[in-house]
Every structure is written in C-alpha cells, then in structure tokens.
Protein backbone atom coordinates (compact mmCIF):
# COMPACT_ATOMS: atom_id res chain seq x y z
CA UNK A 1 156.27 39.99 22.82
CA UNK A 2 157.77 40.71 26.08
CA UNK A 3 155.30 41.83 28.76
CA UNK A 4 157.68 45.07 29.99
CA UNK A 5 158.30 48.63 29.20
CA UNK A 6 161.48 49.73 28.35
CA UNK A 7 162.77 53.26 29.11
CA UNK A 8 165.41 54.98 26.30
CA UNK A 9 168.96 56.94 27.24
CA UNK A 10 168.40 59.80 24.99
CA UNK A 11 166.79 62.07 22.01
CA UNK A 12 167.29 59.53 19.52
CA UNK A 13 167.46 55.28 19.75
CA UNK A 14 170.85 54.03 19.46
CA UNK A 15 171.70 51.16 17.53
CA UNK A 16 171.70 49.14 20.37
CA UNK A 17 169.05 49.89 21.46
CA UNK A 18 167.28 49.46 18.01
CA UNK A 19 168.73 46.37 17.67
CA UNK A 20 167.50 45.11 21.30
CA UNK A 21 163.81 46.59 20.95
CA UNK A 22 163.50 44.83 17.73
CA UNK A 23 164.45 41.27 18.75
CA UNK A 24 162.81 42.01 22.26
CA UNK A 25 159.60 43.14 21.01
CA UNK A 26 158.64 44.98 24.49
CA UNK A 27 154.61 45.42 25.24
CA UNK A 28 155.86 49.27 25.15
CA UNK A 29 158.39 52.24 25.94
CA UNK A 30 158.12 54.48 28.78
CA UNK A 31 160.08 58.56 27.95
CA UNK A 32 161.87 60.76 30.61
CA UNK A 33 163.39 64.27 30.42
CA UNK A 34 166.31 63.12 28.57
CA UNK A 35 164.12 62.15 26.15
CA UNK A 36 162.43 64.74 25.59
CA UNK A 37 163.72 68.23 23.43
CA UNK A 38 161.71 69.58 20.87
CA UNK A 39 157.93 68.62 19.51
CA UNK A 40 160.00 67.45 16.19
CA UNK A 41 162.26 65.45 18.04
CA UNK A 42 159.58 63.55 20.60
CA UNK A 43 157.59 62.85 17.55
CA UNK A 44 160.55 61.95 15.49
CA UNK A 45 161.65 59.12 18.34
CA UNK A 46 158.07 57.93 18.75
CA UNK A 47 157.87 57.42 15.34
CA UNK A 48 160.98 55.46 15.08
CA UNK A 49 159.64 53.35 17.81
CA UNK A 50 156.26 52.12 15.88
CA UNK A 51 158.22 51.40 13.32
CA UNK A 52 159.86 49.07 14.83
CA UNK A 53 157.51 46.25 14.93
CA UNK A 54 155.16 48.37 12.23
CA UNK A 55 152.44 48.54 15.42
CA UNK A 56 151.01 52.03 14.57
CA UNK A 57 149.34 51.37 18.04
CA UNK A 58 151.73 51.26 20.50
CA UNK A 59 151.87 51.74 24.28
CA UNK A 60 154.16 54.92 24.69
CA UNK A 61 154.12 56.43 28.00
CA UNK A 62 155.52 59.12 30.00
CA UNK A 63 154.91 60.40 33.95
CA UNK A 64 152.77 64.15 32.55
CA UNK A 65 150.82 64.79 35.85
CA UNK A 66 151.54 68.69 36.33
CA UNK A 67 152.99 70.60 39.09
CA UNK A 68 156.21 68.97 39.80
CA UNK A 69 155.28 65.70 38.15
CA UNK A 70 156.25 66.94 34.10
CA UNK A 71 159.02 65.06 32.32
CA UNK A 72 157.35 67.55 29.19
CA UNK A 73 158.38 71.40 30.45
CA UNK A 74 158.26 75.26 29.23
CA UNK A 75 158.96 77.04 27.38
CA UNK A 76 158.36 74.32 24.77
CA UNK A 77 155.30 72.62 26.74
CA UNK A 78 152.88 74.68 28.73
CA UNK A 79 152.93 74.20 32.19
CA UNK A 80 149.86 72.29 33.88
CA UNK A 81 148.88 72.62 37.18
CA UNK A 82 148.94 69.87 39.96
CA UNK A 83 146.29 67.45 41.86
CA UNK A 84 145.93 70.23 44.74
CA UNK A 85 144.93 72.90 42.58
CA UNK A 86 141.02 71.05 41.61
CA UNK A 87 141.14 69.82 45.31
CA UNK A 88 141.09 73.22 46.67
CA UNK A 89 138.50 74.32 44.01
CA UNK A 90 136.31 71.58 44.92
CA UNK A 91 135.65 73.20 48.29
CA UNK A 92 134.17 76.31 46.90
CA UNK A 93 132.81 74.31 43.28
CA UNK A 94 132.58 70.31 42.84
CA UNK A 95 131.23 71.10 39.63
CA UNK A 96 133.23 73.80 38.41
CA UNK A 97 136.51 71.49 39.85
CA UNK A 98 135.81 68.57 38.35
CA UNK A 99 134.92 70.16 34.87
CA UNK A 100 138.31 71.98 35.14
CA UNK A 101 139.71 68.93 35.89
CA UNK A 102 138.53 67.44 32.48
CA UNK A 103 139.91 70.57 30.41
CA UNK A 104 143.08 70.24 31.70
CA UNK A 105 143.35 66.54 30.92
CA UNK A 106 142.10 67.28 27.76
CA UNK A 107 144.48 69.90 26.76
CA UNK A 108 147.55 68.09 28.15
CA UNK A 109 146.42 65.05 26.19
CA UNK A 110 146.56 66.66 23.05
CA UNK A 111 150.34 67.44 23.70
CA UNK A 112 151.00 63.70 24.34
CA UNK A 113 148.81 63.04 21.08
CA UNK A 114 150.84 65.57 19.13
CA UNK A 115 154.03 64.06 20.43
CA UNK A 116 152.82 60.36 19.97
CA UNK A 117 152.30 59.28 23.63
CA UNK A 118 149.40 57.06 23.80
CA UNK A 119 149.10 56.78 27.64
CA UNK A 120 149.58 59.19 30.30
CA UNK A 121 150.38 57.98 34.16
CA UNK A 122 148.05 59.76 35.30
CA UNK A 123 145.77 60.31 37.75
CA UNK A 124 146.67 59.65 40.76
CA UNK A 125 144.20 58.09 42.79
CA UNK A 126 146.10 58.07 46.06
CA UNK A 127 144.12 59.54 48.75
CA UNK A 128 145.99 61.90 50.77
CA UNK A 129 146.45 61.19 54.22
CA UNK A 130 147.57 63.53 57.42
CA UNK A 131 151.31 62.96 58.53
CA UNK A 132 151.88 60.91 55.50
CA UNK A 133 155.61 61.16 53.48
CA UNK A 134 155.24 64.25 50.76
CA UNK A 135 155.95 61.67 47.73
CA UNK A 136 152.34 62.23 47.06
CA UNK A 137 151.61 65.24 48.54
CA UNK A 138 150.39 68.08 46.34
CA UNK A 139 150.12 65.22 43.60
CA UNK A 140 147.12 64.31 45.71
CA UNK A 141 143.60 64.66 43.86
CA UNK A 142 142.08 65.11 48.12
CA UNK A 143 141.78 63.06 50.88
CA UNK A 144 138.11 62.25 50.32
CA UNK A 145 137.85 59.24 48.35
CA UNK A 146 134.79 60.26 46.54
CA UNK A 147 136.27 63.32 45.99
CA UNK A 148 139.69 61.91 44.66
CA UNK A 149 137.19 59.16 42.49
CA UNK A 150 135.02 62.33 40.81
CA UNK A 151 138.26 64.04 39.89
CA UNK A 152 140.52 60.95 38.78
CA UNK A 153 137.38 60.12 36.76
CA UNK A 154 137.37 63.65 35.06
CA UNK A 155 140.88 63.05 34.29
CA UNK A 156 140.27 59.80 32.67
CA UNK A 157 137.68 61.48 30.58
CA UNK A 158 139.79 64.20 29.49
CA UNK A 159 142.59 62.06 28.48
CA UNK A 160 140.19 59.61 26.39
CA UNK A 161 138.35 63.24 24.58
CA UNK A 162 142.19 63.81 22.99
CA UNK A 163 142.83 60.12 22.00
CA UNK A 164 145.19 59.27 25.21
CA UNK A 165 144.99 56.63 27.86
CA UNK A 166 144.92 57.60 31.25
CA UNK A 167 146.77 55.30 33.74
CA UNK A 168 145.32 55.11 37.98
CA UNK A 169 147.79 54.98 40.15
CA UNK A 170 149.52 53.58 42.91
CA UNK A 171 146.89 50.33 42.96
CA UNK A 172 146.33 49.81 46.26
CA UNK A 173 147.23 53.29 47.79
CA UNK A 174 149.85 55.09 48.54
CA UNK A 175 148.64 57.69 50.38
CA UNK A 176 149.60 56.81 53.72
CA UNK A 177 153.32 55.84 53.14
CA UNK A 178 155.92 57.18 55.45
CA UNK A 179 158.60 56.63 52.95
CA UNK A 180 159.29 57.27 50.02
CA UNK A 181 159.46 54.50 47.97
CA UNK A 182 161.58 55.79 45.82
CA UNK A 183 164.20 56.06 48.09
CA UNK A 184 163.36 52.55 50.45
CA UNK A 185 160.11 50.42 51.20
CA UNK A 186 157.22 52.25 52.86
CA UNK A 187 155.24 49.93 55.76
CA UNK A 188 151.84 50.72 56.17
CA UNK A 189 150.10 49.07 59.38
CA UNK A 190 146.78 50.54 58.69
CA UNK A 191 143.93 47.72 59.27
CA UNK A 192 142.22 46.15 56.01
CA UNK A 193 138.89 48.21 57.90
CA UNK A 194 141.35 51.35 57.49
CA UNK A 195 142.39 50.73 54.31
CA UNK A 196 138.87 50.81 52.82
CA UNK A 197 139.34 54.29 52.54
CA UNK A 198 142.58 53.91 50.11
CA UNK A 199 140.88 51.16 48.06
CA UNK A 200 137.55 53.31 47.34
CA UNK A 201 138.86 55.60 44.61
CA UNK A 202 140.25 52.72 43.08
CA UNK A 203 137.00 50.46 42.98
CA UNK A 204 135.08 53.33 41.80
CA UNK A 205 137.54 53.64 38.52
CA UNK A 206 137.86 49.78 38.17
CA UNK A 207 136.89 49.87 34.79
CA UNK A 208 139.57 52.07 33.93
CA UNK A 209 142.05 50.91 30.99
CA UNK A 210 145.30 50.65 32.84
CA UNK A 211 146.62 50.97 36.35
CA UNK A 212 150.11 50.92 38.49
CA UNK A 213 150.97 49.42 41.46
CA UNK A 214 152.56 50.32 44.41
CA UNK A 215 155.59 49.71 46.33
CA UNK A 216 154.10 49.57 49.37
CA UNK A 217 153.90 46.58 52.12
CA UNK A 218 150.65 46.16 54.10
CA UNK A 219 151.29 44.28 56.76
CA UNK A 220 147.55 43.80 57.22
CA UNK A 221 147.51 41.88 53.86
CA UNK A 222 150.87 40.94 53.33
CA UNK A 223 153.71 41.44 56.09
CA UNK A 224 156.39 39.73 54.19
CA UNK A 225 155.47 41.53 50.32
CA UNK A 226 155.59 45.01 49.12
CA UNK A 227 152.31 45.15 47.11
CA UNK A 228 154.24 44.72 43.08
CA UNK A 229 155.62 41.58 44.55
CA UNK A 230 152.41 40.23 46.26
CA UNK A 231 150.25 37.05 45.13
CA UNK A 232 147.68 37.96 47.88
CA UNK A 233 147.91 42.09 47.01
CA UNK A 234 147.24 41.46 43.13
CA UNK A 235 145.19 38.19 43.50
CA UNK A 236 142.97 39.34 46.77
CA UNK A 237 142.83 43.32 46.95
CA UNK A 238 143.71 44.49 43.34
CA UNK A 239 141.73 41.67 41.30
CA UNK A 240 138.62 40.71 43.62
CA UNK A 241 138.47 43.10 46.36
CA UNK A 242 138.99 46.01 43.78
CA UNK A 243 137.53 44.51 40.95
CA UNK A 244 140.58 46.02 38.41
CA UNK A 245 140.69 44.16 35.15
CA UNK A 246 142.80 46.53 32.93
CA UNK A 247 146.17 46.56 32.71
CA UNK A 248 148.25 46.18 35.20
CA UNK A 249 151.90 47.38 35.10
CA UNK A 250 154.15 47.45 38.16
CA UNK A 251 155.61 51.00 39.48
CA UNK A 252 159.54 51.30 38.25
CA UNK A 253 161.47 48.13 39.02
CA UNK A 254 164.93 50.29 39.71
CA UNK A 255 163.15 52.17 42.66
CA UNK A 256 164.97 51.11 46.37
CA UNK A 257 161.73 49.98 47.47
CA UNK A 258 162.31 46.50 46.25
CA UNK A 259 165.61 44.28 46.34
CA UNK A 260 167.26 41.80 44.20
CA UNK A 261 168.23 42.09 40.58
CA UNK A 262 166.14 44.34 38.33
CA UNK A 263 165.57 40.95 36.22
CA UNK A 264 164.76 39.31 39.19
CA UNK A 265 162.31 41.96 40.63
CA UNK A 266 160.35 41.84 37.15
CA UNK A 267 160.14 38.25 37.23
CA UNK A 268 158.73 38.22 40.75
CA UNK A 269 156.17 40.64 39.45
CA UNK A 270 154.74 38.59 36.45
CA UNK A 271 155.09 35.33 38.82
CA UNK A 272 152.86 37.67 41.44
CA UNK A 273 150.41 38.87 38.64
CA UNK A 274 151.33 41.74 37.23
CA UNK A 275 150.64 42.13 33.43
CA UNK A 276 153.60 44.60 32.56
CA UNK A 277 156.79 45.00 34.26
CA UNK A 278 157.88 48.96 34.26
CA UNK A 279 162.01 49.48 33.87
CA UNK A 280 162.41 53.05 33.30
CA UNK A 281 166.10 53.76 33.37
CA UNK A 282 167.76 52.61 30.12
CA UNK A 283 170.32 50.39 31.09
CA UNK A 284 170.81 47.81 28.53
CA UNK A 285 172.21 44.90 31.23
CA UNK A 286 168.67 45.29 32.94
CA UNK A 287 166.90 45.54 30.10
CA UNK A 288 168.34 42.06 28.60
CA UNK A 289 168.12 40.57 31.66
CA UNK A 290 164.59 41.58 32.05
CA UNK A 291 163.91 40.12 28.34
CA UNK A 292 165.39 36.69 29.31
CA UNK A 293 163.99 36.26 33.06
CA UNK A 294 160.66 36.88 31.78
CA UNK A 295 157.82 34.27 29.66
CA UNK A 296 156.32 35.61 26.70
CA UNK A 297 153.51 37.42 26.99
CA UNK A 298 150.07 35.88 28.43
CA UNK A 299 146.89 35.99 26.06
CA UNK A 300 145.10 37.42 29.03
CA UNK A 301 147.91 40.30 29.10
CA UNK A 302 147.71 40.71 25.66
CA UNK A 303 144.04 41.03 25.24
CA UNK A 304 144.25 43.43 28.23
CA UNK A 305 146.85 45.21 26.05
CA UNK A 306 144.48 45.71 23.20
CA UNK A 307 141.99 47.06 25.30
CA UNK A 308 143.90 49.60 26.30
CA UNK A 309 145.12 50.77 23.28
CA UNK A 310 141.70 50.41 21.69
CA UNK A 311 140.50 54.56 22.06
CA UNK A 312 143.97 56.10 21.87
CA UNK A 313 145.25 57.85 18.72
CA UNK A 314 141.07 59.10 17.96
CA UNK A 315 140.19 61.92 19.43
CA UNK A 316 136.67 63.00 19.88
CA UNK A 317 136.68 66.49 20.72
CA UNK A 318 137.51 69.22 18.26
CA UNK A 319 138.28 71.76 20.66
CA UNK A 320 141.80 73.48 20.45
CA UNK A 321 144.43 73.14 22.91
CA UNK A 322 143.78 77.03 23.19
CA UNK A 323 139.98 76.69 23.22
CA UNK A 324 140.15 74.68 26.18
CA UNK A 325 143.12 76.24 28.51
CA UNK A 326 141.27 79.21 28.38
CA UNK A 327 138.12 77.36 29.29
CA UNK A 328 140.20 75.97 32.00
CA UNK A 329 141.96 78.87 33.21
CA UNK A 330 138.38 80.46 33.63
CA UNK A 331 136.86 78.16 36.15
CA UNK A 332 140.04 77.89 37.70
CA UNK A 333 140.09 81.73 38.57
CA UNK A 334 136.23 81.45 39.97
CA UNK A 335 138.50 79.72 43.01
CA UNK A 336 140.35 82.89 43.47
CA UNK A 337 137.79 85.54 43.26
C-alpha cells in the first residue's frame, strides 16, 4: 500500500485511473465538486473504489465543513452552517452551542455515510486570531481555545454517532497566518509561549482518530520548514508537545505554500513524519510520481490506519437526518430570539 490519498477527475473512474489505483493500492481517495452529482452517482463511484482492492473499509474523504467549506451542495445536499454560527451561540448558550454543534455533525455525517465517505475533514481546530488572513475566518470554531476544544470535540462526536471519522485540522494552527497558504507560504513569528494558545485545542483532542497539518512556517520552531515538511514540527510539537498519535496526513501537496515537485513535496513529508501524503487534484503525472518517490507503507502508519477506520461505517444513533436538523435548527434559533 502506498501511504497517500489520491484525488479523482470526475463522476466516474477512468480506466486509467482504475488501472493506476489498482496497482498503486493508495491508503485512500480524497472527492471534490467534480466529483460529486447525484446521491446515486457518489455512491456508485465510492463503491467502485472499495472494490478495488475488495477493502469494504476504506478511507474516503472529502472537505464537508459547512458555510463556504461544502464540496456536497443544494439542492441535492442540505446546506450546513459554518464554525461561526456555534461560536456566536456559545456566548449566549455553551451548552445549547455545543449540543447543536453535535446535531449538525451528526446529520451531515449521515450524508457522507449514505454517500460512502468514511471521514470528514472536519473540524477545524484553528483558533481564530485578530488581523489574521480570512482563509480561516468564519471556518473558525472561536478564538478561545477551550471554546474551539468543546466544540471541535462535539463535532468529533457527532461524526462518530453516524459511523464517520472526523479529521482536526490544521495540526499546529493556522489561525494566525497572514497568507493564505493556498495561494503562498504563511510565516508566523509568534513565540513558542504565544503559540500555546494555537496548540491547546489540539492537545485537548489528541486522542482524536486523524488529523492534518499545516502549511505554515514557525520561525520560533522551525525558520527554514513550513510545518508538513518539518522533522522538529511533527517530531517536537505535533508528536510530544501535542501528544497526537492518530493519523497524520499532510494538507494538499499542490497548494503554493510548498515548492518542488508534487512527488518530491510528498516524499519530504513521509521523510519528515507524516503518515499520509494528501494530493487532491487528479493529475495522473503527480499521482505516479507520488507512487514511485514514496516507501511502502510503515506498520506504524498502517496500524494508525486501522484505527481510524475502526468506528466508521456503524452508526450508533438511530435518529433521522430529519429528527436531528430539526433538533438542530431549534437550539440554533434560541441564539436569535
């Protein structure tokens, strides 16, 4: 098996890219817009994916935050709300927000269940910070850490009650990047002291199943290294200082944040510890190139794998999707009365 996740052009798999994912064996597939049509058709190409290898549990994953963050959209999927919206409930309702929070999760899981997404990138833990690039933004779950920690955790919990894996992200922090790194390598010169604040959401979920890092340098850790690409960030900060021993993919190796090949970006990011290596764009040169640059997957990766596949495809809740939007939608209008 090859420790990445692939990303596919379109509604169906070519036979390319049949051919490719069979020999390749990939830890996992990660789906877009284009991907995405019908609920016949997601279910129809994440079907043709397990049965691939024959792995019934497989690591499909797609970006499903809400808000503006939804590669899933009406009219065929509901709309779900963003971060913001429980942050702002929190100041009038902790309680009320963060069980929200867990409805929502729950509801939107069960449309990545129905479709035959096991994991969700979701939630992000990223604590919002003042004068910060928008990247995050509204994404943002506060900027509080314990705040951002109760909700992300309510999140998590949702996800797991409809038989999905939630995903924390951007391990360290992205919250106070002035760039986005989409678009070119954020620098943050906060102190380590400073960036206690960042890593506290994150330490509190350490036990969580999976997590993503960031393409973001710290020069107070690692002046030369954007955090994917960082021995001392992944060893040090995500690994010890953190104490994160799930699953660690990298953010999307084709973002401008990081330079070099795409094959040679995902090689840096195993060498630097990274379990997974993320390519999300479909280009079969990358993806080949990615297959060959990179060792066969670790035992330690693997057996992180299985963990956190272990709780996806049972759910444990036998609310409705209904049922529990409209439990949701009621505590979310005790914000606006």
């Amino acid at each position: 098996m090859v420790p990445a996740i692939f990303g596919l052009s379109g509604l169906t798999l070519s036979d390319d890219e049949h051919a490719f994912f069979r020999d390749a064996d990939p830890a996992g597939y990660i789906l877009f817009g284009r991907n995405v049509e019908s609920r016949e058709q997601v279910r129809a190409l994440t079907d043709a994916l397990r049965s691939i290898q024959g792995r019934e549990r497989l690591f499909v994953c797609i970006d499903q935050e809400g808000g503006r963050v939804a590669r899933m959209k009406p009219p065929v999927w509901p709309p779900y709300p963003a971060g913001q919206t429980f942050d702002r409930l929190w100041d009038t309702a902790p309680a009320t927000a963060i069980e929200a929070a867990r409805l929502n999760a729950q509801a939107l899981g069960l449309d990545l269940a129905e479709a035959g997404i096991s994991v969700d990138c979701h939630p992000s833990l990223d604590v919002r910070q003042p004068g910060a690039h928008d990247v995050i933004g509204d994404r943002a779950l506060g900027a509080e850490p314990l705040r951002v920690a109760a909700l992300g955790r309510a999140i998590l919990d949702g996800f797991a009650r409809a038989g999905v894996a939630g995903c924390i992200k951007h391990i360290p922090g992205h919250g106070r990047a002035q760039a986005d790194s989409h678009k070119e390598l954020p620098t943050v010169t906060a102190s380590a002291e400073e960036l206690e604040t960042d890593l506290r959401p994150f330490r509190t979920l350490a036990s969580a199943p999976i997590g993503m890092t960031a393409h973001v340098r710290y020069t107070a850790w690692d002046d030369a290294n954007p955090g994917t690409l960082s021995p001392f960030v992944i060893g040090e900060v995500i690994r010890k200082a953190i104490g994160f021993d799930g699953l660690l993919l990298t953010d999307d190796l084709d973002m401008q944040a990081l330079s070099g090949s795409v094959p040679e970006r995902a090689a840096r990011a195993i060498v630097a510890g990274c379990d997974i290596a993320l390519n999300c764009w479909a280009k079969m040169d990358d993806m080949v190139g990615i297959a060959q640059a990179l060792p066969t997957i670790s035992g330690d990766t693997a057996e992180r794998l299985d963990r956190a596949l272990a709780g996806t495809g049972m759910p444990v809740d036998s609310r409705t999707h209904a049922d529990l939007v409209a439990a949701r939608d009621a505590l979310l209008a005790q914000g606006v009365a």
